[in-house]
Protein backbone atom coordinates (compact mmCIF):
# COMPACT_ATOMS: atom_id res chain seq x y z
CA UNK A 1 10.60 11.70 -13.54
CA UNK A 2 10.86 8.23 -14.83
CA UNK A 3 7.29 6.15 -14.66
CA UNK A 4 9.37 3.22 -12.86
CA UNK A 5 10.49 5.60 -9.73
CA UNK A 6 6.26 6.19 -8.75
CA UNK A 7 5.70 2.71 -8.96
CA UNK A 8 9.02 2.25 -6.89
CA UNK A 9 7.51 4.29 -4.73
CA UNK A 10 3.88 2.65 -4.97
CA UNK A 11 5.26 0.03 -3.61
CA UNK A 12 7.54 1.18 -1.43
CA UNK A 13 4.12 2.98 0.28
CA UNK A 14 2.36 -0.42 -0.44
CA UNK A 15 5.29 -1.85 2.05
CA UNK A 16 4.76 0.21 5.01
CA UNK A 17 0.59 -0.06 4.82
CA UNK A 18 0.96 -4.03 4.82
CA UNK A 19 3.23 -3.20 7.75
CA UNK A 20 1.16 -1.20 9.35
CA UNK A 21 -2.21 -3.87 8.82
CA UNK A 22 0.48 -6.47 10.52
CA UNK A 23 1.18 -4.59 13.19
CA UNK A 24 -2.37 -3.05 14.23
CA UNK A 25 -4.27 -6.58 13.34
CA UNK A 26 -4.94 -7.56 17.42
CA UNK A 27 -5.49 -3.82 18.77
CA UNK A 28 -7.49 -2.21 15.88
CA UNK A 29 -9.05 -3.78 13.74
CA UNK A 30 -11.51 -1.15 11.83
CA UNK A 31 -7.79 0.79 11.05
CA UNK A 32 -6.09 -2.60 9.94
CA UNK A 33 -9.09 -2.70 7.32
CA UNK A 34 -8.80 0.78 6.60
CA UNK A 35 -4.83 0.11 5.97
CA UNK A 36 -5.24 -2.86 3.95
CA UNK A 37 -8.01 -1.48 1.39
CA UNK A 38 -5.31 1.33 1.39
CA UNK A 39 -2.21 -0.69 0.57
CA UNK A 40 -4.81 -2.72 -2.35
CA UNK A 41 -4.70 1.01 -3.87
CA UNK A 42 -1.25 1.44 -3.77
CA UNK A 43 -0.80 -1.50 -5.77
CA UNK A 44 -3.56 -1.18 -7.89
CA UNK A 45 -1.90 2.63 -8.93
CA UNK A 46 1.50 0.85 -9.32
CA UNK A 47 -0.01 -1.79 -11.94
CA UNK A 48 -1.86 1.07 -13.40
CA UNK A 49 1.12 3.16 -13.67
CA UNK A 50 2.69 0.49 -15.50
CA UNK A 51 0.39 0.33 -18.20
């Protein structure tokens, strides 16, 4: 498997977390944390990969 299809998909993850920190912002906020420290990781491993 090609290194540039898991940081596709990194991102891709990365995508729906900052999605779901959007969309949870006003009812949860403890989760919306939880899902942006989440989608920071996601990232971080898709920079990482690239290295």
């Amino acid at each position: 498997m090609p290194k540039e299809y898991v940081v596709i998909g990194l991102l891709a993850l990365a995508g729906f977390l900052i999605g779901g920190v959007y969309s949870t912002w006003r009812t949860a906020r403890g989760l919306s944390v939880v899902l942006g420290v989440l989608t920071l990781l996601a990232i971080g491993g898709a920079i990482a990969w690239l290295q």
